[in-house]
Protein backbone atom coordinates (compact mmCIF):
# COMPACT_ATOMS: atom_id res chain seq x y z
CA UNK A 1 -7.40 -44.67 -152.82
CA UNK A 2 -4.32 -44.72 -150.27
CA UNK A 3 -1.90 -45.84 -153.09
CA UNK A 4 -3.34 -43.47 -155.26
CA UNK A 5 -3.02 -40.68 -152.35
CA UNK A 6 0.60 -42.06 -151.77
CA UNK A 7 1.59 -41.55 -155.34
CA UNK A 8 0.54 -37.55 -155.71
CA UNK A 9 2.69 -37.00 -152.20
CA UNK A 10 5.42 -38.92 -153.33
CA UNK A 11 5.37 -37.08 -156.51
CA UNK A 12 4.90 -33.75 -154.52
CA UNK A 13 7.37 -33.80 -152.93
CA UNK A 14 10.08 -34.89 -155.90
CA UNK A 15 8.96 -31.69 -157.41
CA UNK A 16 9.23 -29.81 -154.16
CA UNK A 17 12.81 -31.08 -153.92
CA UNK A 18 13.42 -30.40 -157.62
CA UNK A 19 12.48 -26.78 -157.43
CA UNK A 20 14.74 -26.75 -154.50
CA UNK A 21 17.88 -27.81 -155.75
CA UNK A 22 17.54 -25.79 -159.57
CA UNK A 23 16.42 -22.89 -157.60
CA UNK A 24 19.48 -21.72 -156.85
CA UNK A 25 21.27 -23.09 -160.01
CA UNK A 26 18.16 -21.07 -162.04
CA UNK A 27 19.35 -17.67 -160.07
CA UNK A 28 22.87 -18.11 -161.07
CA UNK A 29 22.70 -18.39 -164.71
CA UNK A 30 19.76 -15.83 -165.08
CA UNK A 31 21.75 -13.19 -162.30
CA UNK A 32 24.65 -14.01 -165.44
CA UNK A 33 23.03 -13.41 -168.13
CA UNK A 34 21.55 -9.77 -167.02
CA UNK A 35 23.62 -7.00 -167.88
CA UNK A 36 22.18 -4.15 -166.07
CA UNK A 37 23.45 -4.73 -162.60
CA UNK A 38 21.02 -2.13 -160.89
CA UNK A 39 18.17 -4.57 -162.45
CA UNK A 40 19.78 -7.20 -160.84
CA UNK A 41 19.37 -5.67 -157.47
CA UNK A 42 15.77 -5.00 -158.61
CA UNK A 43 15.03 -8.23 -159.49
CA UNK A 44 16.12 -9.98 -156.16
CA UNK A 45 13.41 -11.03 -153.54
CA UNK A 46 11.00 -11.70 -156.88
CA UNK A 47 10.82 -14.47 -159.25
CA UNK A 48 11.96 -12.36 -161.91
CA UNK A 49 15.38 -13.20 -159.94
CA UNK A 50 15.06 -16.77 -161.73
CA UNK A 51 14.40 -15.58 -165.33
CA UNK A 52 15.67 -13.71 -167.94
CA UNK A 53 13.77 -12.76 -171.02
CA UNK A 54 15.44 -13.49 -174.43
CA UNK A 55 16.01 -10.27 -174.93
CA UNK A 56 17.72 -9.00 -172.19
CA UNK A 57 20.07 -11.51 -172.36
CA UNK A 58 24.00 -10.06 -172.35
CA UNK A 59 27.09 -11.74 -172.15
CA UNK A 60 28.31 -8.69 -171.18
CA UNK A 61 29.27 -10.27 -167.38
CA UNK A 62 31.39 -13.05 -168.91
CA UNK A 63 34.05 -10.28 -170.77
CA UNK A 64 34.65 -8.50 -168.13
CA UNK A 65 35.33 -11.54 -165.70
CA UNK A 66 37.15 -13.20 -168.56
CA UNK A 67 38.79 -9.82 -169.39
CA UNK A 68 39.78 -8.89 -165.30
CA UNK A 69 43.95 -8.59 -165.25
CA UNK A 70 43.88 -8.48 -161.54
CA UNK A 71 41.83 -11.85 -161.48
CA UNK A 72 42.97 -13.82 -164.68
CA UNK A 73 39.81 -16.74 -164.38
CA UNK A 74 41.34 -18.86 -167.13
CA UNK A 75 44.86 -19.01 -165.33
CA UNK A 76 42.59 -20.14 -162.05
CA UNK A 77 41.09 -22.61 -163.92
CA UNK A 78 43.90 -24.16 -165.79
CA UNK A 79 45.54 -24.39 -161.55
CA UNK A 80 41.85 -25.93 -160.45
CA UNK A 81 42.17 -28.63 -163.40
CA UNK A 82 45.56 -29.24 -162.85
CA UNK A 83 45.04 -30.23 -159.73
CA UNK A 84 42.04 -32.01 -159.70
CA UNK A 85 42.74 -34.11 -162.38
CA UNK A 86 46.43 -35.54 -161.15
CA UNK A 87 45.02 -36.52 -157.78
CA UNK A 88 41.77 -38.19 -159.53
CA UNK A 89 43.76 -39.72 -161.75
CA UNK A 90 46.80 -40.89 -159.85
CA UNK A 91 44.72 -41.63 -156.63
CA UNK A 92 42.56 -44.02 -158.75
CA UNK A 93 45.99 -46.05 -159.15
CA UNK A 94 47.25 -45.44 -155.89
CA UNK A 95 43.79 -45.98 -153.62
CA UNK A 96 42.62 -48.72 -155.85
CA UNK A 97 46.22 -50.86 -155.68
CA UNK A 98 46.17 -49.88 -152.21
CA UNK A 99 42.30 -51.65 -151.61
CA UNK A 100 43.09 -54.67 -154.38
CA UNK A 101 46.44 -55.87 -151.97
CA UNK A 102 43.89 -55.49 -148.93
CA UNK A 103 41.46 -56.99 -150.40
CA UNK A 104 43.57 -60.04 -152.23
CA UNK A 105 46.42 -60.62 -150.23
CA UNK A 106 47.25 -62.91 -147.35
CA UNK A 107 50.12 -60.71 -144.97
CA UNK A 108 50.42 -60.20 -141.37
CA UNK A 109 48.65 -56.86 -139.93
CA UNK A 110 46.06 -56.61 -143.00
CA UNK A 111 43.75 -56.68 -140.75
CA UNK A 112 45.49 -53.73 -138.29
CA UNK A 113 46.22 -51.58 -141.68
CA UNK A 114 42.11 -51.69 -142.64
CA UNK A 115 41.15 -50.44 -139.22
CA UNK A 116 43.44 -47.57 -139.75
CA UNK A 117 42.40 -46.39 -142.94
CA UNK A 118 38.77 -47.24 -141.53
CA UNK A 119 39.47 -44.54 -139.01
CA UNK A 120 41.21 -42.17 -140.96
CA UNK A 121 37.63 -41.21 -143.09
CA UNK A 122 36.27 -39.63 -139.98
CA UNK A 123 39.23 -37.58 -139.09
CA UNK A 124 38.80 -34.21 -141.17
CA UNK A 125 41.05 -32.15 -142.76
CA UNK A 126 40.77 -28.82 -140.00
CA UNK A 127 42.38 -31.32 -137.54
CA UNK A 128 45.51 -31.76 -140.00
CA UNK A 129 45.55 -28.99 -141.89
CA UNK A 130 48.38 -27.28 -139.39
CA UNK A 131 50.29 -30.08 -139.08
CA UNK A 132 50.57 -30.72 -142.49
CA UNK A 133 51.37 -26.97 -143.45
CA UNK A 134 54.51 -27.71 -141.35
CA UNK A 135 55.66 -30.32 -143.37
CA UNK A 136 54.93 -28.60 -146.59
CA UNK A 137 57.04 -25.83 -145.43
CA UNK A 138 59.95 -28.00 -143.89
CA UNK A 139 60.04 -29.60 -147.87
CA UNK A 140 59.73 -25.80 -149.40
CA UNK A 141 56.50 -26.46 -151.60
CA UNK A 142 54.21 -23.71 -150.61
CA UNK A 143 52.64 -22.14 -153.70
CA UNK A 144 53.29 -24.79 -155.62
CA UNK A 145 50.76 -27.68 -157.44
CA UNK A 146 52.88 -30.42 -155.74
CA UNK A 147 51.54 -29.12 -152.05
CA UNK A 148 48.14 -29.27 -152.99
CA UNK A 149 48.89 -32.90 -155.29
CA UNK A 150 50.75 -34.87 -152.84
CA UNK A 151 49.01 -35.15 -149.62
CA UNK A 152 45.30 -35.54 -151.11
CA UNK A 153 46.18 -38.83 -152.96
CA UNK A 154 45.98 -41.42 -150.34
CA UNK A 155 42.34 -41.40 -150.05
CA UNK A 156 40.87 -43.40 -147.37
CA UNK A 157 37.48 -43.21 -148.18
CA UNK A 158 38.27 -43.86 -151.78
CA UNK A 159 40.34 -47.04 -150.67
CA UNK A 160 37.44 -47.96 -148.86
CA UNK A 161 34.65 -47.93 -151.67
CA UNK A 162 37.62 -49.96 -153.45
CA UNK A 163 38.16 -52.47 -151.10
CA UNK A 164 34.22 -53.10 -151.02
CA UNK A 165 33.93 -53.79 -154.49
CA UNK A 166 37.20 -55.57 -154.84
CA UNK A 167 35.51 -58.19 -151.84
CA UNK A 168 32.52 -58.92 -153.87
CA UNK A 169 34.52 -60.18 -156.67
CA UNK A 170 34.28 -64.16 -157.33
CA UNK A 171 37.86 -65.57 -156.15
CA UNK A 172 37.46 -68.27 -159.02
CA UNK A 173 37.98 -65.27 -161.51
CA UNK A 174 41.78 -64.85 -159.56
CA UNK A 175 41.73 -68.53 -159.77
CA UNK A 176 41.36 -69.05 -162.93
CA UNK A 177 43.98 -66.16 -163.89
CA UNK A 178 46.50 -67.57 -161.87
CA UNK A 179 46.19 -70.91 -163.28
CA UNK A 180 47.07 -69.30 -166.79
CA UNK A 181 50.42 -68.41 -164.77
CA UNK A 182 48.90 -64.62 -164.04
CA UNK A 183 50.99 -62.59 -160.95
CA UNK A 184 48.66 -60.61 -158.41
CA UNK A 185 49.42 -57.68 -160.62
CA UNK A 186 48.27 -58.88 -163.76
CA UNK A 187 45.00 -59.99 -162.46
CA UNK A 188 44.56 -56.32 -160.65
CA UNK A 189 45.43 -54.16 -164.09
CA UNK A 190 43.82 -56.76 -166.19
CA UNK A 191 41.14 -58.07 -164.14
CA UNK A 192 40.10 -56.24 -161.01
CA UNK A 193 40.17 -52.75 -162.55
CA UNK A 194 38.31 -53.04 -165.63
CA UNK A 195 35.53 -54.37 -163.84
CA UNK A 196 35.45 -51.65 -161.15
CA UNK A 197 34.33 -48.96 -163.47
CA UNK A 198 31.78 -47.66 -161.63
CA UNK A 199 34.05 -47.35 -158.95
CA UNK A 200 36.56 -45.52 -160.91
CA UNK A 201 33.42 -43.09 -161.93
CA UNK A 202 32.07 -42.65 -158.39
CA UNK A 203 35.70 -41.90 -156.75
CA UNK A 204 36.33 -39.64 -159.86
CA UNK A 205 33.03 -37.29 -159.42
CA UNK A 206 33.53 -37.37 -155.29
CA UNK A 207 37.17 -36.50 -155.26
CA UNK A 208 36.81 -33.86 -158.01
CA UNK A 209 34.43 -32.51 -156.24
CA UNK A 210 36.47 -32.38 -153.17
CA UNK A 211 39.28 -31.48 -154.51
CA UNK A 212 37.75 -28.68 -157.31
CA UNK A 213 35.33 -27.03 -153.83
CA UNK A 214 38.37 -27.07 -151.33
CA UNK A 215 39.12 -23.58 -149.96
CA UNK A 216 41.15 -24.23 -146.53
CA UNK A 217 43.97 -25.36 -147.81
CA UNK A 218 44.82 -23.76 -150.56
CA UNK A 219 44.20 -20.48 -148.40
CA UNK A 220 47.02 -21.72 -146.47
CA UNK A 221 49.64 -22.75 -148.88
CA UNK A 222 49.16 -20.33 -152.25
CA UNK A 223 49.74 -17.03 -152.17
CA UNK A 224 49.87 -15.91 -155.61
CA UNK A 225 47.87 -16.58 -159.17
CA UNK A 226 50.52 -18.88 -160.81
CA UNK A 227 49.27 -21.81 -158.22
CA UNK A 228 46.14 -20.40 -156.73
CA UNK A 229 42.92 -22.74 -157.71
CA UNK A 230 39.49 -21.21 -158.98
CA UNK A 231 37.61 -21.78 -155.57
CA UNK A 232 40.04 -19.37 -153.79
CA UNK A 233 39.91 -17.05 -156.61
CA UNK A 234 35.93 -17.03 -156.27
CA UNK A 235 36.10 -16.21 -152.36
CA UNK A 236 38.31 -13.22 -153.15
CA UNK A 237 36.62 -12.32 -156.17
CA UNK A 238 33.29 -12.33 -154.22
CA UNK A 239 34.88 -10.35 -150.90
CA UNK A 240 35.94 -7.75 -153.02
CA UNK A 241 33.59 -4.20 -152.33
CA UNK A 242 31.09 -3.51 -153.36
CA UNK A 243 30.04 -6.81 -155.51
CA UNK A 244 29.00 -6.96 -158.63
CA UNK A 245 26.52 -9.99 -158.72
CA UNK A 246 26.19 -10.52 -162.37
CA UNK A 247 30.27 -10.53 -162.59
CA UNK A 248 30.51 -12.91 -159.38
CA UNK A 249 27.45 -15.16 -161.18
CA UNK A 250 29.03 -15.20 -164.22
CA UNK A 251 32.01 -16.70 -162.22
CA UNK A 252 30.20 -18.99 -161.02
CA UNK A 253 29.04 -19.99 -163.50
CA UNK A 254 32.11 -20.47 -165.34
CA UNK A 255 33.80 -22.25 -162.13
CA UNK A 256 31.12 -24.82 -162.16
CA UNK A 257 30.95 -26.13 -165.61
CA UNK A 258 33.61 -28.45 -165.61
CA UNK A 259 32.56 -30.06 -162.65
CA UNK A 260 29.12 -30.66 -164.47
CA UNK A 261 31.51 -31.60 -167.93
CA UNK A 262 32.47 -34.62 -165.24
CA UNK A 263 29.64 -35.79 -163.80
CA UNK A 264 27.56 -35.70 -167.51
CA UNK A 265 30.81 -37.75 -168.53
CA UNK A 266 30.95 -40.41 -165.69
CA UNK A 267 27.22 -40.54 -164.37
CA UNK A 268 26.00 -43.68 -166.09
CA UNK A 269 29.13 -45.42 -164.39
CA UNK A 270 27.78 -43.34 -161.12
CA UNK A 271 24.33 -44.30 -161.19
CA UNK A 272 25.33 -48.09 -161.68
CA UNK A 273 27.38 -48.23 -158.83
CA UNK A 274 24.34 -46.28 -157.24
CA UNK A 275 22.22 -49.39 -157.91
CA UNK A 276 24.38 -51.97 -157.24
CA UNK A 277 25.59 -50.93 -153.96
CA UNK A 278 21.74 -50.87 -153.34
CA UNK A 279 20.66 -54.14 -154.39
CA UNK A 280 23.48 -55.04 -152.59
């Protein structure tokens, strides 16, 4: 009877936290796909807010956001991806060579350059953020993808989740490479990182997400379109009066469907590191 009791509550309250998290996802691709924005306003505070019927359904939002001169979306998005994808892609190399050497190598203050990086996850970006503007200035790459590149791809916490798998490795795999007359760098490209895949996949989905959601700083450093990622575009797209919620939906919308591209294309890499770090 209890188990039986503990089963319906356990279930419960999945679907509680189910219809909690699509809830809002549910209201932004119906509030899209209505064209009659005074229906919209109608349909807010009901449940009608979640659905659209199949015949009511418009694409009618999506043209005019994809159509708006004074907001080009595609331009924003072509910055956002960009951007995302050279510090995912060259902070996997970077953050993952940085935790192999930490992880491998035998030199003095290994121990002193852990502790830092350690420290520097819980240090957040507000506390930098003016500091490091000065810099970027001093170097003359405001507005620029280089400014909003270069300082995000030392990742500590990313070195971190690299270093932890890189310590559960066997030594007698490094052992056995360097007996075939491997260097430390051969058995890191052709070792160490093809087994941390679902590394790679869980620092790929966090820092895209990061890097794709940030708003601060690239409110400080961009000033026009021709550098200016999608999330900034979306704040001033949204703060314009009066707004037009099925245009800022559809924006939405449109903003977060790459990020969903990635973690559809990296989750079963995800969800194993999920598991191992939890039998762990």
């Amino acid at each position: 009877m209890n188990n039986g009791f503990a089963s319906v509550a356990r279930l419960t309250l999945a679907v509680f936290i189910l219809v909690v998290v699509l809830a809002p996802i549910m209201l932004m691709f119906a509030t899209s796909l209505k064209g009659d924005e005074q229906q919209i306003l109608i349909d807010f505070g009901t449940w009608r807010a979640f659905w659209v019927s199949p015949g009511d359904i418009s694409l009618e939002n999506y043209r005019q956001v994809l159509s708006d001169v004074q907001a080009p979306l595609l331009r924003f998005l072509l910055n956002s991806a960009v951007i995302t994808a050279s510090v995912v892609v060259v902070g996997i190399f970077v953050n993952s060579t940085v935790a192999f050497s930490l992880s491998r190598l035998e030199f003095k203050g290994r121990g002193l350059l852990l502790a830092v990086f350690v420290s520097l996850i819980i240090i957040p970006m507000e506390a930098l953020a003016v500091p490091l503007l000065l810099m970027m200035n001093r170097v003359g790459w405001l507005d620029t993808y280089q400014v909003q590149i270069v300082p995000f791809i030392a990742h500590p916490f990313s070195i971190f989740l690299f270093y932890q798998f890189f310590t559960k490795l066997p030594r007698d795999l490094d052992d056995a490479a360097y007996v075939e007359g491997a260097s430390p760098w051969q058995v890191y490209w052709g070792l160490a990182l093809p087994l941390s895949l679902p590394v790679i996949a869980t620092v790929a989905i966090l820092q895209s997400l990061e890097i794709w959601n940030s708003y601060l700083w690239p409110l400080m450093v961009t000033r026009g379109v021709e550098a200016r990622p999608v999330s900034l575009a979306l704040a001033q797209f949204f703060g314009t009066p009066p707004p037009i919620w099925g245009d800022v939906m559809a924006f939405s919308v449109l903003m977060s469907l790459p990020v969903l591209l990635v973690y559809l294309g990296f989750q079963r890499w995800f969800i194993q590191s999920a598991v191992n770090a939890a039998i762990k």
